[in-house]
PDB file of N, CA and C in Angstrom:
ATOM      1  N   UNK A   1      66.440 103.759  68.706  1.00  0.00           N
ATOM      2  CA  UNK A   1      67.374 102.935  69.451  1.00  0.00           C
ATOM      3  C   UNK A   1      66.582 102.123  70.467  1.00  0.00           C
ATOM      4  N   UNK A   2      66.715 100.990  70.338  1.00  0.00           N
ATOM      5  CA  UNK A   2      65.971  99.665  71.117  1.00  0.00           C
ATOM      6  C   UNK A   2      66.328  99.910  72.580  1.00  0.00           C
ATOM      7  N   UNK A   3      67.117  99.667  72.332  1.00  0.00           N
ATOM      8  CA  UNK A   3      68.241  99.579  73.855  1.00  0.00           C
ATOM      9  C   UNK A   3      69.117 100.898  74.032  1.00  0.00           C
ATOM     10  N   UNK A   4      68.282 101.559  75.256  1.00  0.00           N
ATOM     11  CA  UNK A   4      68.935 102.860  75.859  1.00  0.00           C
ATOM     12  C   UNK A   4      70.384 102.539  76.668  1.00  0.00           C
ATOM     13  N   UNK A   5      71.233 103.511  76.727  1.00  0.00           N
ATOM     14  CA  UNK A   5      72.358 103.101  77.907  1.00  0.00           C
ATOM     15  C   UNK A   5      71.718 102.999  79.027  1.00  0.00           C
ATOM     16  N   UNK A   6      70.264 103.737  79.445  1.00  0.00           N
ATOM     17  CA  UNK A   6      69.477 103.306  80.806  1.00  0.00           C
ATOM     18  C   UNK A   6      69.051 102.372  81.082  1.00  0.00           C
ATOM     19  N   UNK A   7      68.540 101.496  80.007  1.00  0.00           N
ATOM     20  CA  UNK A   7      67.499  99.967  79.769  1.00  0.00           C
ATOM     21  C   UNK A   7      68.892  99.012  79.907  1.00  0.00           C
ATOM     22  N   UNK A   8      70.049  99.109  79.157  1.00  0.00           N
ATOM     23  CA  UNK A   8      71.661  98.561  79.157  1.00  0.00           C
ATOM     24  C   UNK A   8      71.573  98.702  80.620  1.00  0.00           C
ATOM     25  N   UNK A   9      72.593  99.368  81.122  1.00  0.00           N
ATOM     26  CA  UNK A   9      72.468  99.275  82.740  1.00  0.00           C
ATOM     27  C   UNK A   9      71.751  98.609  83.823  1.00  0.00           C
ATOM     28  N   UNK A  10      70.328  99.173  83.683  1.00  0.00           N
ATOM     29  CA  UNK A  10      69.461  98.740  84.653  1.00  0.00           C
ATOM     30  C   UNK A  10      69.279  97.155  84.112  1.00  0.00           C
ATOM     31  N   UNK A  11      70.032  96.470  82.719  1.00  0.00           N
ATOM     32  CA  UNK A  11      70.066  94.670  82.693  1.00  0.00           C
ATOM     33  C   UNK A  11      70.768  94.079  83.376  1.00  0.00           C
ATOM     34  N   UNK A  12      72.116  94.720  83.461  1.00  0.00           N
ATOM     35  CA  UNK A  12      73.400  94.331  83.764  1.00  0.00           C
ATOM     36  C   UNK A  12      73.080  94.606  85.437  1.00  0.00           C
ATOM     37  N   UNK A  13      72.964  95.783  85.931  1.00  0.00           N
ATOM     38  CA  UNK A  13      72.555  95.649  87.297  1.00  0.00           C
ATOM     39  C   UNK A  13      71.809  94.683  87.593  1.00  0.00           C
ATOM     40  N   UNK A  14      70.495  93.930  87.509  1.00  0.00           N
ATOM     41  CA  UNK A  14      69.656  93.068  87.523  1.00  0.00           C
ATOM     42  C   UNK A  14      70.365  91.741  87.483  1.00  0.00           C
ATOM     43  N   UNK A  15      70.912  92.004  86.615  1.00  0.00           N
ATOM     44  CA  UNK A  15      71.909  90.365  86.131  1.00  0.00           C
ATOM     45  C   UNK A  15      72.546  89.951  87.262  1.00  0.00           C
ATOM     46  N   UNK A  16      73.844  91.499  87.803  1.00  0.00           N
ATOM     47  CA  UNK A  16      74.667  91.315  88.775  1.00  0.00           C
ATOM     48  C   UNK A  16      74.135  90.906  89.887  1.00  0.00           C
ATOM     49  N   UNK A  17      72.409  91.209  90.489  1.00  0.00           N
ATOM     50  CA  UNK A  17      71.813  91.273  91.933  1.00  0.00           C
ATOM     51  C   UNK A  17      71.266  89.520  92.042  1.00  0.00           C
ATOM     52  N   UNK A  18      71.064  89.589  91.065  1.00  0.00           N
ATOM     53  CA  UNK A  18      70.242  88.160  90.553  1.00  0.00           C
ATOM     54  C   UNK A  18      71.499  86.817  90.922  1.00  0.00           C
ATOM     55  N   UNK A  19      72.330  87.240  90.492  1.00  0.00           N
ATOM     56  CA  UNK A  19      74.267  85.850  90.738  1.00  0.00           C
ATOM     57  C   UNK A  19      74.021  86.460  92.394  1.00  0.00           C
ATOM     58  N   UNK A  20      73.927  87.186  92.637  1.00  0.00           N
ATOM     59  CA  UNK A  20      74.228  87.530  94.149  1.00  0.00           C
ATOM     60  C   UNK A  20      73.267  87.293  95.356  1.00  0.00           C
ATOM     61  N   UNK A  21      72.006  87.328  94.638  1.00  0.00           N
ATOM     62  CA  UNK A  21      70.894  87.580  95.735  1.00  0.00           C
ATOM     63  C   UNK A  21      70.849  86.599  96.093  1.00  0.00           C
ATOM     64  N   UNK A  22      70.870  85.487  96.420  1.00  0.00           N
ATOM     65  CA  UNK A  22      70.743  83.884  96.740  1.00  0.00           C
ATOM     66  C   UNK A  22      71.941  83.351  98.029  1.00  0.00           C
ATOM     67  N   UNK A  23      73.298  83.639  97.018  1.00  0.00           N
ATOM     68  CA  UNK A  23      74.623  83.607  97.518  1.00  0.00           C
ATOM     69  C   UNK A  23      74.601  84.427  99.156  1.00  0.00           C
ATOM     70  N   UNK A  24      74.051  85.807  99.073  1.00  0.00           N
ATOM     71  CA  UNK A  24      75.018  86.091 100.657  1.00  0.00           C
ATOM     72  C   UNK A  24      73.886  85.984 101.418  1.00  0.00           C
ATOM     73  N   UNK A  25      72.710  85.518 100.764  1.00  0.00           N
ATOM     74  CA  UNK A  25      71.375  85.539 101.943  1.00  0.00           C
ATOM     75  C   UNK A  25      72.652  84.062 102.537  1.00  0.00           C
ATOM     76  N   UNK A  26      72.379  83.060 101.641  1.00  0.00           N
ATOM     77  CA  UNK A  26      72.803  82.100 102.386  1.00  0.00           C
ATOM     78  C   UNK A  26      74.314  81.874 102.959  1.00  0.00           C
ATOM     79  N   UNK A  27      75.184  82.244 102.736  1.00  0.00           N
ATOM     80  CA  UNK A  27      76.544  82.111 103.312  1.00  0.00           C
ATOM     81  C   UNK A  27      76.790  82.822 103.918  1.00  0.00           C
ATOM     82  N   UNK A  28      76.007  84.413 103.851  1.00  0.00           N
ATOM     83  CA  UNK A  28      75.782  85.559 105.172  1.00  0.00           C
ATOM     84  C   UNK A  28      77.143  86.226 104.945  1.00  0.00           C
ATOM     85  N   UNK A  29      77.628  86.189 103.798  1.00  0.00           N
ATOM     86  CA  UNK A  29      78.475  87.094 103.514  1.00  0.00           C
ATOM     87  C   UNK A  29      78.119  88.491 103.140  1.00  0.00           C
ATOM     88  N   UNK A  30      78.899  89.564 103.606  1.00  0.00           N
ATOM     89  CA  UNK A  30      78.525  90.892 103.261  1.00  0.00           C
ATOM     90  C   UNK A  30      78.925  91.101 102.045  1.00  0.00           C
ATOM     91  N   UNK A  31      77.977  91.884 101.190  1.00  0.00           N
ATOM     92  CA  UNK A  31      78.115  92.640  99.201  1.00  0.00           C
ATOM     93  C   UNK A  31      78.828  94.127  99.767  1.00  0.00           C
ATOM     94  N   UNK A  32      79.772  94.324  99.143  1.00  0.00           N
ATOM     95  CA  UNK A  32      80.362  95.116  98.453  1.00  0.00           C
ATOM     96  C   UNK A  32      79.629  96.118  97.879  1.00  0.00           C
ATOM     97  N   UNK A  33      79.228  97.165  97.926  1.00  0.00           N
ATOM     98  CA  UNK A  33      78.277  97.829  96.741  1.00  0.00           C
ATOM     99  C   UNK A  33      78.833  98.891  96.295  1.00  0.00           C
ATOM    100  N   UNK A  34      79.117  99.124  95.089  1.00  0.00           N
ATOM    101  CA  UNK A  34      79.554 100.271  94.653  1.00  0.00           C
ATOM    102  C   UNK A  34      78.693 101.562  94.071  1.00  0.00           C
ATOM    103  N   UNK A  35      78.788 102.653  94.315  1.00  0.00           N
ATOM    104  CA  UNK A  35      78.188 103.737  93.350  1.00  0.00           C
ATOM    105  C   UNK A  35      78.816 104.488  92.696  1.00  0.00           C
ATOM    106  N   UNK A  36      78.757 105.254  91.266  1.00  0.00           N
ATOM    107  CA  UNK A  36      79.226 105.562  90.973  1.00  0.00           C
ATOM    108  C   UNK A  36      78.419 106.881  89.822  1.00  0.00           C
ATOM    109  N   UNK A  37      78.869 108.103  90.751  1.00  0.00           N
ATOM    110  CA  UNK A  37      78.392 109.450  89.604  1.00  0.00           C
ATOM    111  C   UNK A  37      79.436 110.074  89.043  1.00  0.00           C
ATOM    112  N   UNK A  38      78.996 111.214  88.015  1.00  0.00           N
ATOM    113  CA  UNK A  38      80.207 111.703  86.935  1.00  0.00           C
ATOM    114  C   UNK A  38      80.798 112.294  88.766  1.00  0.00           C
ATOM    115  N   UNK A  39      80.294 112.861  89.269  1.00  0.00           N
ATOM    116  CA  UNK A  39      81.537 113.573  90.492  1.00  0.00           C
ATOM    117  C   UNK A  39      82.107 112.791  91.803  1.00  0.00           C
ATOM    118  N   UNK A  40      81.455 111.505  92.011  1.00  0.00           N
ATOM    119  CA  UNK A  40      81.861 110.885  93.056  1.00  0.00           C
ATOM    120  C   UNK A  40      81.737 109.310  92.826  1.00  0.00           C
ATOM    121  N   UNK A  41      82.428 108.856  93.724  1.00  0.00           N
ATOM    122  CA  UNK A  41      82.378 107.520  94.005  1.00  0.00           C
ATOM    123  C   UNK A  41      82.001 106.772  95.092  1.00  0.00           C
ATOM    124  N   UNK A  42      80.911 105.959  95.872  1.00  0.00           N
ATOM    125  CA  UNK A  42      81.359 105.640  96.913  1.00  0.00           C
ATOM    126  C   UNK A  42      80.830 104.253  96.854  1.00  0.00           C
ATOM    127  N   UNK A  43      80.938 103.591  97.969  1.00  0.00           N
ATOM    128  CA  UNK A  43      80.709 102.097  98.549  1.00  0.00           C
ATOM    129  C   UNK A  43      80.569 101.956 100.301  1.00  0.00           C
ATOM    130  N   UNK A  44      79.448 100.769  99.877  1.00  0.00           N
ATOM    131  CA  UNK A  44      79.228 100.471 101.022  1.00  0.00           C
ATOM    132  C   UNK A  44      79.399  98.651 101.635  1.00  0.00           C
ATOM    133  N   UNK A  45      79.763  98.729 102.388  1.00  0.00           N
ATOM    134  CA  UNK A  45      79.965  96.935 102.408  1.00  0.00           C
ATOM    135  C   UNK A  45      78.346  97.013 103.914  1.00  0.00           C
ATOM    136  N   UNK A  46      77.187  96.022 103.427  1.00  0.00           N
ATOM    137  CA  UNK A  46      76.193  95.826 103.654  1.00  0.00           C
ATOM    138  C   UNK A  46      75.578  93.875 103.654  1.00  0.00           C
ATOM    139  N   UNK A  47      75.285  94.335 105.113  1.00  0.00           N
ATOM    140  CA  UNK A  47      75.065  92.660 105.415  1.00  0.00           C
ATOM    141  C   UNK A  47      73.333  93.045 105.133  1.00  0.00           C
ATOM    142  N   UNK A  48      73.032  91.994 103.987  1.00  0.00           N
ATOM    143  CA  UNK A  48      72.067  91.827 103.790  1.00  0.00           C
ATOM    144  C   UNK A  48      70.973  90.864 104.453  1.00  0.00           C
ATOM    145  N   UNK A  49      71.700  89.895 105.329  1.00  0.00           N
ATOM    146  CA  UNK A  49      70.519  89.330 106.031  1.00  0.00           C
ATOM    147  C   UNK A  49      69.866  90.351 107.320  1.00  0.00           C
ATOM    148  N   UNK A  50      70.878  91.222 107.905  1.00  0.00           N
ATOM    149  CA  UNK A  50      69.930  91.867 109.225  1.00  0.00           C
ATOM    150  C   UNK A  50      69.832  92.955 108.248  1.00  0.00           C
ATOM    151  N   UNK A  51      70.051  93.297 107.281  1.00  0.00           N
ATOM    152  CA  UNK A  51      69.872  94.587 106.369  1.00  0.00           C
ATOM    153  C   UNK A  51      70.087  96.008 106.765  1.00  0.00           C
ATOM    154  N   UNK A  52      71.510  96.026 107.028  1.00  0.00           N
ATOM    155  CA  UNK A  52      72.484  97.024 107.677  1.00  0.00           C
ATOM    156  C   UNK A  52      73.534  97.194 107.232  1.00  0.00           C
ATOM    157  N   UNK A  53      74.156  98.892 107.229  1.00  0.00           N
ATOM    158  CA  UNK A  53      75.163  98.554 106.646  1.00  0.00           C
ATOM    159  C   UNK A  53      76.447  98.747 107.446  1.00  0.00           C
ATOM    160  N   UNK A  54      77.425  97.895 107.124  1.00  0.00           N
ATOM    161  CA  UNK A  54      78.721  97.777 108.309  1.00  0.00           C
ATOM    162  C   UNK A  54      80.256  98.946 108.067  1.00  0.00           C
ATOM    163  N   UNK A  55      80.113  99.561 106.929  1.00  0.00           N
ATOM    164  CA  UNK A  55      81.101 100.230 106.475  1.00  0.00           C
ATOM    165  C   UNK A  55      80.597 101.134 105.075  1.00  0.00           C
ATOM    166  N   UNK A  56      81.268 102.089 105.540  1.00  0.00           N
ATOM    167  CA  UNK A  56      81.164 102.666 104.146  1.00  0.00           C
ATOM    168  C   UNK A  56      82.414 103.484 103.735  1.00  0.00           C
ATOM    169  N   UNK A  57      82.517 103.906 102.607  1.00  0.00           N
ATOM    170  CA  UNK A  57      83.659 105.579 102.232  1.00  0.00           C
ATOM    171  C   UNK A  57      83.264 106.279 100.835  1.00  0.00           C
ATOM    172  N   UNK A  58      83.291 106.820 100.441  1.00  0.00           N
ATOM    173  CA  UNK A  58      83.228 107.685  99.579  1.00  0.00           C
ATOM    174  C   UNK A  58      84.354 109.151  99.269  1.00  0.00           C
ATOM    175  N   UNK A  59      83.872 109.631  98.124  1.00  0.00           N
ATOM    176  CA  UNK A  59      85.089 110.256  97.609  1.00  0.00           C
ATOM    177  C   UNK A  59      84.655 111.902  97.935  1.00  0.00           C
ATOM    178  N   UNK A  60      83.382 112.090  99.097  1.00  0.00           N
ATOM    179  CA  UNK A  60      82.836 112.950  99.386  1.00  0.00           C
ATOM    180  C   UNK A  60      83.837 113.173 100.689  1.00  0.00           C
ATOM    181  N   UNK A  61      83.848 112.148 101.284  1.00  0.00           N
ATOM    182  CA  UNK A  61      85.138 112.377 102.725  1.00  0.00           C
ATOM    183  C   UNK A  61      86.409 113.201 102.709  1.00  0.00           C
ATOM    184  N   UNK A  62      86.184 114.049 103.543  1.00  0.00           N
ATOM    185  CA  UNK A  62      87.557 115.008 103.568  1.00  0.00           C
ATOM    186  C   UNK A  62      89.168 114.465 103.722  1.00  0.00           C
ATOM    187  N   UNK A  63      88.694 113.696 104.469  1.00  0.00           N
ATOM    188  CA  UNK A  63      89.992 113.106 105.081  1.00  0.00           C
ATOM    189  C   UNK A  63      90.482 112.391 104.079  1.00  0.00           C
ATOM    190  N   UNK A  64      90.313 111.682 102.862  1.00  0.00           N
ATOM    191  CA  UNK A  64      90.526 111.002 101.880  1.00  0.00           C
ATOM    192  C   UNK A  64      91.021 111.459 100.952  1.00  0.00           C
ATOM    193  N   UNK A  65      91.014 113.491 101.226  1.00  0.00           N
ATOM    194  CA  UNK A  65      91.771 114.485  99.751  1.00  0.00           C
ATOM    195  C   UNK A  65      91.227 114.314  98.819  1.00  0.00           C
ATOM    196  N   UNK A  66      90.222 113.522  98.212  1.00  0.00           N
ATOM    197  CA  UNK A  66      89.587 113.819  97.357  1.00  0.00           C
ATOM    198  C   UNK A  66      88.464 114.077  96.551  1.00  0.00           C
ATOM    199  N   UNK A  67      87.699 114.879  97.744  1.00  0.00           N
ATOM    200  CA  UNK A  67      86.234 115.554  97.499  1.00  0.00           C
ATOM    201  C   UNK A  67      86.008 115.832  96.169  1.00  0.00           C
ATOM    202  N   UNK A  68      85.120 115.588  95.245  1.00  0.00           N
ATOM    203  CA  UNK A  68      84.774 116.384  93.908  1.00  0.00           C
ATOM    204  C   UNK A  68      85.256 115.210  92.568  1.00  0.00           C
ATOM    205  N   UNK A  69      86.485 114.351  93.539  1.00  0.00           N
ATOM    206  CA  UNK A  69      87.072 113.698  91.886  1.00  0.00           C
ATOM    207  C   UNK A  69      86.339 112.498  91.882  1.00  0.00           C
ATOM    208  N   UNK A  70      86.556 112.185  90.943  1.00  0.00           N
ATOM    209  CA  UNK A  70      85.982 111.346  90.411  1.00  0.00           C
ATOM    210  C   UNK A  70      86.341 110.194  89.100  1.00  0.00           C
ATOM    211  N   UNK A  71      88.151 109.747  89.255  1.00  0.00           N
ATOM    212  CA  UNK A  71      88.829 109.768  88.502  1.00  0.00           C
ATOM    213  C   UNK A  71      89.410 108.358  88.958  1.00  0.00           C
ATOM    214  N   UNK A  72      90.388 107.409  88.777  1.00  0.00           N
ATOM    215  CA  UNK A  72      90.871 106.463  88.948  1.00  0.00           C
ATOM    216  C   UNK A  72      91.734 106.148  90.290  1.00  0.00           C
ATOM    217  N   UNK A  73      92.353 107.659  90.560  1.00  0.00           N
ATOM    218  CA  UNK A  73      92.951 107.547  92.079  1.00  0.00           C
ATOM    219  C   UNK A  73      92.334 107.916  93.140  1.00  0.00           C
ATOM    220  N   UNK A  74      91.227 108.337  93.178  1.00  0.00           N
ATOM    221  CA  UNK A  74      90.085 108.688  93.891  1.00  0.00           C
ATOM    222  C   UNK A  74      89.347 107.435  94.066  1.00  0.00           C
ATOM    223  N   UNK A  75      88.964 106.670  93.165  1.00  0.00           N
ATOM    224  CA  UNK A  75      88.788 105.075  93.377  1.00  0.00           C
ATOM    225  C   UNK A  75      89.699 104.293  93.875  1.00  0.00           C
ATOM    226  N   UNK A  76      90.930 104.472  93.877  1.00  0.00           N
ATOM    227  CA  UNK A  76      91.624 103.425  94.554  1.00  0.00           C
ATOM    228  C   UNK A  76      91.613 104.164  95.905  1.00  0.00           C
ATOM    229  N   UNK A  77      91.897 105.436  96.595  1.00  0.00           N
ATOM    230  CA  UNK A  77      91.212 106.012  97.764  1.00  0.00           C
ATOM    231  C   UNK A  77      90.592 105.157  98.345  1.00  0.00           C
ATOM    232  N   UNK A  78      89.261 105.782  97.695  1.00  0.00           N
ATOM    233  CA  UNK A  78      87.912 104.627  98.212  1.00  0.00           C
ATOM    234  C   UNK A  78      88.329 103.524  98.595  1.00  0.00           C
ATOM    235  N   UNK A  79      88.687 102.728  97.685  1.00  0.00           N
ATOM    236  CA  UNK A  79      89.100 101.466  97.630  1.00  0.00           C
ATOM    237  C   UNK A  79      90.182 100.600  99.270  1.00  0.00           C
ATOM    238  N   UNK A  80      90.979 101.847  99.493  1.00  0.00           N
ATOM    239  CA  UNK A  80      91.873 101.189 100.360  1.00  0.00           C
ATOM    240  C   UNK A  80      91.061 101.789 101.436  1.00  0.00           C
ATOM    241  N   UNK A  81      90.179 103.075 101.623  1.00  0.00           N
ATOM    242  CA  UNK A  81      89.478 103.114 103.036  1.00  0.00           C
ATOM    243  C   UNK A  81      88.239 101.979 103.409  1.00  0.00           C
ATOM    244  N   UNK A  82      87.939 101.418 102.020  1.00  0.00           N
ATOM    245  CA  UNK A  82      86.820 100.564 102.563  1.00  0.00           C
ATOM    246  C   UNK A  82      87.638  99.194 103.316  1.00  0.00           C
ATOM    247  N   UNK A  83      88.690  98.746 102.968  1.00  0.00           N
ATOM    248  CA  UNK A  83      89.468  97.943 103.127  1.00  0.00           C
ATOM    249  C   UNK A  83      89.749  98.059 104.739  1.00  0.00           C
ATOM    250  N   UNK A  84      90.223  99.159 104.866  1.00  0.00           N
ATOM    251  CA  UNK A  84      90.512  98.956 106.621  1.00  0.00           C
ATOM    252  C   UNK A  84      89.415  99.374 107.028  1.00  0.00           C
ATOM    253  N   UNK A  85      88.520 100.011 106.625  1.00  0.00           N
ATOM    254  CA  UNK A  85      86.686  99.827 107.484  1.00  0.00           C
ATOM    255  C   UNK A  85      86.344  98.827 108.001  1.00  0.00           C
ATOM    256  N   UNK A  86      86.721  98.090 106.721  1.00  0.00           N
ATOM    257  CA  UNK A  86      85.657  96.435 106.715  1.00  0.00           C
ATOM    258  C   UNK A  86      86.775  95.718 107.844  1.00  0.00           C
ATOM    259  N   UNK A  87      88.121  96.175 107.875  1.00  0.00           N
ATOM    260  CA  UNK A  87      88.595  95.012 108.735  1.00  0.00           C
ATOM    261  C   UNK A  87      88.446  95.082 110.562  1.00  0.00           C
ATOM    262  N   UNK A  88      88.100  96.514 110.561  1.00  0.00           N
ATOM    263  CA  UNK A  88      87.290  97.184 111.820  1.00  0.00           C
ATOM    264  C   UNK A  88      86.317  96.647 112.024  1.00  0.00           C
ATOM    265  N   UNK A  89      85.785  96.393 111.570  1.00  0.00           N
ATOM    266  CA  UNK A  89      84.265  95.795 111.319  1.00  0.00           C
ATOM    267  C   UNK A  89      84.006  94.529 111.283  1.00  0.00           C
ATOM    268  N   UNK A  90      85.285  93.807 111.621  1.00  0.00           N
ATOM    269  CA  UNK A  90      85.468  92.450 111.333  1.00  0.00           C
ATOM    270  C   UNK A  90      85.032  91.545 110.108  1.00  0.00           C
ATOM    271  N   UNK A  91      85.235  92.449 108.763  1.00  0.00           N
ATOM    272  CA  UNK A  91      85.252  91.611 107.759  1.00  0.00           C
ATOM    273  C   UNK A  91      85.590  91.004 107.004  1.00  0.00           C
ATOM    274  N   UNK A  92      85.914  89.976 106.482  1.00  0.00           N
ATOM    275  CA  UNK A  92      87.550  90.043 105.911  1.00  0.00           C
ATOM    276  C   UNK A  92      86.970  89.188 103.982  1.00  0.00           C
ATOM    277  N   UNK A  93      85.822  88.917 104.182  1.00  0.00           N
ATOM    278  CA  UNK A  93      85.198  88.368 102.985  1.00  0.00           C
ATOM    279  C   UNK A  93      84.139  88.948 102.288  1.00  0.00           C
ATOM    280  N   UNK A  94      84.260  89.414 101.136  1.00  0.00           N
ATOM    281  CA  UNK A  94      83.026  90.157 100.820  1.00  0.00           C
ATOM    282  C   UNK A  94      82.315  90.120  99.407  1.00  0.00           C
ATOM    283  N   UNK A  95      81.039  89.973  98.678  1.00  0.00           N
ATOM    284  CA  UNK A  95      80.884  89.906  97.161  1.00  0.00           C
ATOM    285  C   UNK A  95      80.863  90.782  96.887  1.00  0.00           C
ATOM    286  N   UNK A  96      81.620  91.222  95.587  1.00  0.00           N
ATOM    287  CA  UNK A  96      81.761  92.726  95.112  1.00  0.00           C
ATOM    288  C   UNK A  96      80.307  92.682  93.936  1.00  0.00           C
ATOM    289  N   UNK A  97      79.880  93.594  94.506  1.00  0.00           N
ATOM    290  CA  UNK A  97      78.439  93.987  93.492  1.00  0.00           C
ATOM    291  C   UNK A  97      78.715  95.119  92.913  1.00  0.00           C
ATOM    292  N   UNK A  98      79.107  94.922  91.598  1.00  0.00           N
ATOM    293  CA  UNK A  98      79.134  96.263  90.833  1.00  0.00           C
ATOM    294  C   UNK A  98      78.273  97.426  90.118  1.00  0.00           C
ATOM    295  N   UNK A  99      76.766  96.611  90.599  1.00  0.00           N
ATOM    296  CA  UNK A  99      75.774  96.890  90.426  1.00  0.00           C
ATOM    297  C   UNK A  99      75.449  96.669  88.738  1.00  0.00           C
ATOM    298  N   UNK A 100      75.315  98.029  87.933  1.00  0.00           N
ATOM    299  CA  UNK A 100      75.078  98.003  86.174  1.00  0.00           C
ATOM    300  C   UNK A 100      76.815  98.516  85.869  1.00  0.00           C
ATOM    301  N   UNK A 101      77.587  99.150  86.730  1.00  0.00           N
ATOM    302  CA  UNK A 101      78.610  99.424  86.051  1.00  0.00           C
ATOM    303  C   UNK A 101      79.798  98.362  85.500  1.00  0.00           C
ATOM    304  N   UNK A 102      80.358  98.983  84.314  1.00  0.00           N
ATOM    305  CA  UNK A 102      81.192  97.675  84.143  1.00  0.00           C
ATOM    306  C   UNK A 102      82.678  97.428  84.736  1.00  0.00           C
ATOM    307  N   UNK A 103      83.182  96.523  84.717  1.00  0.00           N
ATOM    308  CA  UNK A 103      83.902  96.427  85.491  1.00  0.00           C
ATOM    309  C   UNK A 103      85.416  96.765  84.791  1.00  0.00           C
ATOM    310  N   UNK A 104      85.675  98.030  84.512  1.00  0.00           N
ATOM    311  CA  UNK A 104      86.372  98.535  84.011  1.00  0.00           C
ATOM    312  C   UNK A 104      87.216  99.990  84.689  1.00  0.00           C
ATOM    313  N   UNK A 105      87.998 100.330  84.671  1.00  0.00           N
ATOM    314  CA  UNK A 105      88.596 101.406  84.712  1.00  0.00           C
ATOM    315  C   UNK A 105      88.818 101.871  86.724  1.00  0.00           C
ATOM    316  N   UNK A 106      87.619 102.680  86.879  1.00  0.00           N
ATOM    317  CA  UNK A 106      87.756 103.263  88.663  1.00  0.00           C
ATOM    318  C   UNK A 106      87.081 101.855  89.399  1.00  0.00           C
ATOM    319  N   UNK A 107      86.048 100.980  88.641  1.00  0.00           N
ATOM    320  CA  UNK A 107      85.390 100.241  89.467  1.00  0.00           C
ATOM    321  C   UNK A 107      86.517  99.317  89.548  1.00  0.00           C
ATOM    322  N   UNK A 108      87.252  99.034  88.697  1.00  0.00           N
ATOM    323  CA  UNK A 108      88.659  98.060  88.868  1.00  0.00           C
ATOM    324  C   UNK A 108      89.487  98.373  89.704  1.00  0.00           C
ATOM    325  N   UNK A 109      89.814  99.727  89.894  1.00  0.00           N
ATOM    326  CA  UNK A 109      90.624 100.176  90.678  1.00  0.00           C
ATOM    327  C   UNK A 109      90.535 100.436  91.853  1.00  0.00           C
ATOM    328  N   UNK A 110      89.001  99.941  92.206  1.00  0.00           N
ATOM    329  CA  UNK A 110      88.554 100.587  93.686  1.00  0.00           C
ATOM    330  C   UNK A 110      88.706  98.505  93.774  1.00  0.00           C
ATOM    331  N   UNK A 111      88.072  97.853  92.902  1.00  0.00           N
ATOM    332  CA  UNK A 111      88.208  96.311  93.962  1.00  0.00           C
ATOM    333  C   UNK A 111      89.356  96.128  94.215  1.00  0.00           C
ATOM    334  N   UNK A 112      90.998  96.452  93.625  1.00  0.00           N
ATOM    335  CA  UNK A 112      91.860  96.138  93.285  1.00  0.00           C
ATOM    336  C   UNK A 112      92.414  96.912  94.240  1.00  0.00           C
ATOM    337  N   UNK A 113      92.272  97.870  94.540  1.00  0.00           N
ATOM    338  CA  UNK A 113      92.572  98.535  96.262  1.00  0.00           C
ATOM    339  C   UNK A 113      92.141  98.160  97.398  1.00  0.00           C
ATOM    340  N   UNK A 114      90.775  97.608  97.328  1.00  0.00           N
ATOM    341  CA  UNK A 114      90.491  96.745  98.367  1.00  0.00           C
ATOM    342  C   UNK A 114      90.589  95.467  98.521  1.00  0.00           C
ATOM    343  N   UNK A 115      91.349  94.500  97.622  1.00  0.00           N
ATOM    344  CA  UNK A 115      91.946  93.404  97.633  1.00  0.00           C
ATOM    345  C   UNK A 115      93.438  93.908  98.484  1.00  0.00           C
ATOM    346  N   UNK A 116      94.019  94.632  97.984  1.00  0.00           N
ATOM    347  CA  UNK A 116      95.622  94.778  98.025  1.00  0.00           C
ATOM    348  C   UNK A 116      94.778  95.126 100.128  1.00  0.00           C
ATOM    349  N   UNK A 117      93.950  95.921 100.120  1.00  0.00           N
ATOM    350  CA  UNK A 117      94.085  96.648 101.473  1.00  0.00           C
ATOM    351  C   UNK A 117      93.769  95.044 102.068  1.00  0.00           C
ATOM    352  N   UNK A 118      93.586  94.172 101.763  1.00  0.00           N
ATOM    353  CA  UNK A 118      93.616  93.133 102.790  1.00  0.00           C
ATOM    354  C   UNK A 118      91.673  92.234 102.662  1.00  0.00           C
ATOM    355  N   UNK A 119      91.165  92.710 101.898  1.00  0.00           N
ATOM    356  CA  UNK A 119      89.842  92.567 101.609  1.00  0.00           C
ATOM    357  C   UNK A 119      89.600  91.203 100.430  1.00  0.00           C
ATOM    358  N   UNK A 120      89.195  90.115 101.192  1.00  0.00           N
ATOM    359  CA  UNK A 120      88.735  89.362  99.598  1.00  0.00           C
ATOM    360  C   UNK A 120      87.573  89.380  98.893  1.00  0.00           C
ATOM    361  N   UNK A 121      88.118  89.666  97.879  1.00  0.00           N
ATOM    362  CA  UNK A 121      86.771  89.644  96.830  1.00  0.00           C
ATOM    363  C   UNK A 121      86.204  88.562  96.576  1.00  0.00           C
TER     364      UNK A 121
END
């Protein structure tokens, strides 16, 4: 097999950083970043010009009920705590970097919670 699901990924990640890396140096908009393991989910919204990050949540947070999952409503979780983070934080615009994952299923459901929470993608 030519092409591993690891060599797949790590293109598509590359691809995604590559549309992006240019964009928020210069408009100084904060990326969105998502992670994503078989047991958790999290994100961080990260201003890349002072190279800091301004918010984060994950599905490791207690307060969120859902330590351990790792499932579609556990992403939208995520999704609506990063939403009022970022607006604490005074952010209200952000590029969603999905990194290599595709944009399917929890990663949909976490931008799609943080749109609804008041967040533009």
């Amino acid at each position: 097999m030519a092409n591993s699901k690891r060599t797949l990924f790590l293109k598509r990640r590359m691809r995604v950083r590559n549309k992006l890396r240019g964009v928020t140096a210069n408009q100084g908009r904060a990326r969105l970043s998502v992670h994503r393991s078989n047991k958790n989910i999290s994100v961080q919204l990260i201003d890349d010009v002072n190279g800091v990050t301004l918010a984060s949540a994950s599905s490791l947070e207690k307060d969120l009920g859902v330590v351990g999952k790792n499932n579609v409503e556990a992403a939208s979780k995520v999704g609506t705590a990063i939403a009022e983070r970022a607006k604490k934080a005074g952010v209200e615009v952000a590029y969603f970097d999905r990194g290599g994952f595709l944009f399917h299923g929890k990663i949909k459901a976490l931008a799609d919670a943080a749109r609804e929470g008041g967040l533009k993608i």
